[in-house]
C-alpha atoms as a PDB file:
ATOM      1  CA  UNK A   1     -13.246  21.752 -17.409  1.00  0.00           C
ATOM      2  CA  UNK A   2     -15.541  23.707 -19.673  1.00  0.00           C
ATOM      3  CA  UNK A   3     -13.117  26.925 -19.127  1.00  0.00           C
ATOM      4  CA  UNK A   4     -10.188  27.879 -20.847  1.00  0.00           C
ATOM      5  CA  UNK A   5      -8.117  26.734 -18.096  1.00  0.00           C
ATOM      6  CA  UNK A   6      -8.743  25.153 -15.183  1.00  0.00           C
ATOM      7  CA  UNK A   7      -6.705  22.643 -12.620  1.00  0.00           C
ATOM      8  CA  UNK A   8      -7.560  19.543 -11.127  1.00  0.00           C
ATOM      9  CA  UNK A   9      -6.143  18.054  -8.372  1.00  0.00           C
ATOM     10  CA  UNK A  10      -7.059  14.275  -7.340  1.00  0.00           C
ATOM     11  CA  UNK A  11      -6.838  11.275  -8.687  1.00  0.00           C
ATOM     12  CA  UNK A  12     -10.555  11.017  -9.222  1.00  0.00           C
ATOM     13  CA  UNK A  13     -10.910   7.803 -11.579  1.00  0.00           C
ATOM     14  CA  UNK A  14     -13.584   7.700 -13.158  1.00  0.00           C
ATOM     15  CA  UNK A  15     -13.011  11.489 -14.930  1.00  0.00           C
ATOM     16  CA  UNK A  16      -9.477  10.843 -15.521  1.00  0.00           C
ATOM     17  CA  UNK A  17     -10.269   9.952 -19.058  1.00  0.00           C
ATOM     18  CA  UNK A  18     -12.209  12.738 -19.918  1.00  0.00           C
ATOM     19  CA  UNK A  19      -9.856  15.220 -18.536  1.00  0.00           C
ATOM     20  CA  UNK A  20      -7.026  13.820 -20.161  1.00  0.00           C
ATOM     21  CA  UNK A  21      -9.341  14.787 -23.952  1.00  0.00           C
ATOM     22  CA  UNK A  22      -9.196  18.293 -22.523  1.00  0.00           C
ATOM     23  CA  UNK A  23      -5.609  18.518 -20.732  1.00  0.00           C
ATOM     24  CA  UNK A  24      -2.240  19.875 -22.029  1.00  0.00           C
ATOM     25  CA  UNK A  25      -0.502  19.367 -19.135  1.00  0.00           C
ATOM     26  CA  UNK A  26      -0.315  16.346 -16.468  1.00  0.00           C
ATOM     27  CA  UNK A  27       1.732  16.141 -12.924  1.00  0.00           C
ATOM     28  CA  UNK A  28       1.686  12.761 -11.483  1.00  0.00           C
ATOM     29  CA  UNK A  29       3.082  12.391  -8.301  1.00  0.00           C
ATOM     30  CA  UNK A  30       3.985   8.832  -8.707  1.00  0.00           C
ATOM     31  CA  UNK A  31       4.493   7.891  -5.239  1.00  0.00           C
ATOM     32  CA  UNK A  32       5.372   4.488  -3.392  1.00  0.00           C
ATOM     33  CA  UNK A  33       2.574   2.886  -1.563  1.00  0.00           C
ATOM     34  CA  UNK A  34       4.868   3.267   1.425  1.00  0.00           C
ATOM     35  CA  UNK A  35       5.530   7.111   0.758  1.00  0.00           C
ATOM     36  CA  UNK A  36       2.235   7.667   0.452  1.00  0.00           C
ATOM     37  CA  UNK A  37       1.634   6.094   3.849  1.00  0.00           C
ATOM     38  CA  UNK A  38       4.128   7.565   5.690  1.00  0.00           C
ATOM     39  CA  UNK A  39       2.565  10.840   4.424  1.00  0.00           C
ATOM     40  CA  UNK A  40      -1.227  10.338   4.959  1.00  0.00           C
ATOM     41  CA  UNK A  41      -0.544   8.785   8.721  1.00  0.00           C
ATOM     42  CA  UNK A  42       1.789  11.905   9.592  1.00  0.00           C
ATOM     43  CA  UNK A  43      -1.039  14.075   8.370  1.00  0.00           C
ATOM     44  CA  UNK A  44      -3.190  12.357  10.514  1.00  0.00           C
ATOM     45  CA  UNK A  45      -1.343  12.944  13.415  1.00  0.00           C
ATOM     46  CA  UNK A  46      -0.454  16.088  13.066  1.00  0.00           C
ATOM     47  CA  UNK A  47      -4.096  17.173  12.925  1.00  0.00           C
ATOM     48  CA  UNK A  48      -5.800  14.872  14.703  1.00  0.00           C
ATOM     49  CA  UNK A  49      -9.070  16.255  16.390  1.00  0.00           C
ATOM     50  CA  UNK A  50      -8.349  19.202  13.822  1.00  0.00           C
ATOM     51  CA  UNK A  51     -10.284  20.321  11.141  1.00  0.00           C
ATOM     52  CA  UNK A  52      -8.071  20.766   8.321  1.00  0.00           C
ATOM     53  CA  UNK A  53      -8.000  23.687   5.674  1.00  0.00           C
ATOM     54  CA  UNK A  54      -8.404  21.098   2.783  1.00  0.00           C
ATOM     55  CA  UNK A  55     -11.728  19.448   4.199  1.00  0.00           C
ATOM     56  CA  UNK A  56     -14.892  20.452   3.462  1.00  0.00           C
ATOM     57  CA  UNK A  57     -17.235  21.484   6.573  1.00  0.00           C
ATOM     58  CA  UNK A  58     -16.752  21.048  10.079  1.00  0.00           C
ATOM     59  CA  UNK A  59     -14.714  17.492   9.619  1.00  0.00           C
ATOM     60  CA  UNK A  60     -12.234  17.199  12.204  1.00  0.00           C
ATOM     61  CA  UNK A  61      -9.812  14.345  11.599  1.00  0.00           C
ATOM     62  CA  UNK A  62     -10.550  11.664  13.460  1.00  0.00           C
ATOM     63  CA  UNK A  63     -10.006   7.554  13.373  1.00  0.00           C
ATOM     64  CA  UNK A  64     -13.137   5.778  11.988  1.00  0.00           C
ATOM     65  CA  UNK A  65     -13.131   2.510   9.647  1.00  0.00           C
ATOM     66  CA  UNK A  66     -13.056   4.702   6.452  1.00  0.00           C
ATOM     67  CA  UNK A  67      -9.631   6.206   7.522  1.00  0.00           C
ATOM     68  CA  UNK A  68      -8.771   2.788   8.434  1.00  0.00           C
ATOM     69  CA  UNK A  69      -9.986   1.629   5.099  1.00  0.00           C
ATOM     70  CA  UNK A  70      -7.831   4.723   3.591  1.00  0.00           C
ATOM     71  CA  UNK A  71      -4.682   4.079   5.200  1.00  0.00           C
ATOM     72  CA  UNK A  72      -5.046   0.428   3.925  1.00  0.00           C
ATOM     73  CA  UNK A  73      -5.968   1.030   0.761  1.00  0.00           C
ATOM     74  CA  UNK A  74      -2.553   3.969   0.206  1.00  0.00           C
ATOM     75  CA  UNK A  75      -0.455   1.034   1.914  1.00  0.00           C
ATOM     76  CA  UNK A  76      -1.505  -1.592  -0.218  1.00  0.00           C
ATOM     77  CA  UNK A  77      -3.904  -0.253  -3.425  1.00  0.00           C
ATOM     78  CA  UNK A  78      -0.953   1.661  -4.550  1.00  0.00           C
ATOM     79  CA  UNK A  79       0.525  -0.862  -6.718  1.00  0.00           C
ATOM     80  CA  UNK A  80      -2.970  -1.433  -8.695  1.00  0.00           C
ATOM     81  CA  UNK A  81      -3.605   2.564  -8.967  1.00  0.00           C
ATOM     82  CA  UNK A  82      -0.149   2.767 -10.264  1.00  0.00           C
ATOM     83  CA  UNK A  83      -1.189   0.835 -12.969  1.00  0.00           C
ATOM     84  CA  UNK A  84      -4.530   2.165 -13.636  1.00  0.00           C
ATOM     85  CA  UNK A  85      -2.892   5.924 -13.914  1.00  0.00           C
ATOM     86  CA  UNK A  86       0.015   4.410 -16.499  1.00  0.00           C
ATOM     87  CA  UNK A  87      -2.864   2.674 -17.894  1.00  0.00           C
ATOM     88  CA  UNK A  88      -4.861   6.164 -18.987  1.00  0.00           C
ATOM     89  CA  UNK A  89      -1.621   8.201 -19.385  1.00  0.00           C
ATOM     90  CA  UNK A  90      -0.231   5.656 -22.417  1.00  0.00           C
ATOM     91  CA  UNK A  91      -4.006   5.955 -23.803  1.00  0.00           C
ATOM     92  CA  UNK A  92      -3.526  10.065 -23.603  1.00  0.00           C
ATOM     93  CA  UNK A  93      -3.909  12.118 -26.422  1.00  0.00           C
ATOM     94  CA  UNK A  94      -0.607  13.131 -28.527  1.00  0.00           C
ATOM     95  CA  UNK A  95       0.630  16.705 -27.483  1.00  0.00           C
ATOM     96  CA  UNK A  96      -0.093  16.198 -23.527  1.00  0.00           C
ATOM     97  CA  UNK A  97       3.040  17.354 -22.049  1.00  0.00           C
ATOM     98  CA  UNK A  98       3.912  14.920 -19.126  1.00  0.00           C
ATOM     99  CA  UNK A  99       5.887  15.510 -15.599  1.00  0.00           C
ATOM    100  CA  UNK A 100       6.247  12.878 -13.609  1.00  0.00           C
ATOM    101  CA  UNK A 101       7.705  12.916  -9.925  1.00  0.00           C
ATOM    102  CA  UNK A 102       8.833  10.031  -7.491  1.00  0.00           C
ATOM    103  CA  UNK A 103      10.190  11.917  -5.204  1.00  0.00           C
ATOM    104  CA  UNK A 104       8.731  15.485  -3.353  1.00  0.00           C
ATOM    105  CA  UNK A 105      12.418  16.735  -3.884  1.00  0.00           C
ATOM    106  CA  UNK A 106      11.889  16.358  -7.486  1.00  0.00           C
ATOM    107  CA  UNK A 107       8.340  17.871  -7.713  1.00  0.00           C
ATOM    108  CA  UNK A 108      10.204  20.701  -5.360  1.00  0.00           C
ATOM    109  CA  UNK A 109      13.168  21.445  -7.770  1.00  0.00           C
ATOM    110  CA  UNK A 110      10.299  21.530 -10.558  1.00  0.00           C
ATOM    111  CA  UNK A 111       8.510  24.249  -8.769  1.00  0.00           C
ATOM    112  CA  UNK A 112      12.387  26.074  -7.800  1.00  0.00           C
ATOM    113  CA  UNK A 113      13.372  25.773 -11.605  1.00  0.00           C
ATOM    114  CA  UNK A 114       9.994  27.849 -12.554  1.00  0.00           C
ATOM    115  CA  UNK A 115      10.560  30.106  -9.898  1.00  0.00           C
ATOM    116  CA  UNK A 116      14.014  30.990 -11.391  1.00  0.00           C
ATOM    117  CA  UNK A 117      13.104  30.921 -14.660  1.00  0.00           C
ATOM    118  CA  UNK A 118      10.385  34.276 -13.956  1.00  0.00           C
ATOM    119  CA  UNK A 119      12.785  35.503 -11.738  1.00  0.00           C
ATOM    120  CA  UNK A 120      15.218  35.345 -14.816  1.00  0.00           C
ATOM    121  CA  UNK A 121      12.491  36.687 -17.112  1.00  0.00           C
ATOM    122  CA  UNK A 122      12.687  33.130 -18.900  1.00  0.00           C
ATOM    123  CA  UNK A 123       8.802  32.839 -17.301  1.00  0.00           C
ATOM    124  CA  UNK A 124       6.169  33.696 -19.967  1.00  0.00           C
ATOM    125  CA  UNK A 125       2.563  34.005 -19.066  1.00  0.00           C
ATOM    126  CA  UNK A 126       0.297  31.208 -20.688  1.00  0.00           C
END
């Protein structure tokens, strides 16, 4: 966070109020507890016993009482993250500019909009 520009991805929070005094742009996938299930236990099985791109060292996804303990806590901590997140984002500096999705269709026809709007030469470089 001490460059110019930089991107965080997580939900990490403890440092979410700090990086919201330094961001000028937030994407919050605000996801159902069940969506968010459904997602991290099809992840799971389609890699289990493989290490994944996205994990550091030689991790290879496996069943243990801390996935257990993750898959709980998505299934039924989503409700009190939810309102931790809204919590910091209504405390957020003025001037932060805000996208929220509920949906990956939505976060999808963000990302499709963008990608027409270079390919239109609306795009300009930040």
């Amino acid at each position: 966070m001490r460059g110019e520009c930089w991107i965080i991805d997580g939900n990490y929070n403890r440092t979410i109020p700090e990086r919201l005094q330094r961001a000028d742009t937030v994407f919050w996938f605000d996801f159902s507890g069940f969506r968010c299930f459904r997602g991290v236990v099809g992840r799971f099985l389609r890699d289990h016993g493989r290490i994944r791109e996205d994990m550091g060292g030689d991790c290879a996804e496996k069943l243990n009482p801390e996935k257990l303990r993750f898959f709980l806590n998505t299934l039924f901590g989503a409700k009190k993250t939810h309102d931790r997140i809204a919590g910091y984002l209504s405390d957020a500096p003025e001037g932060i500019v805000l996208h929220v999705f509920h949906r990956r269709r939505e976060a999808e026809g963000f990302l499709a909009d963008l990608g027409r709007a270079k390919t239109e030469g609306g795009w300009t470089e930040p």
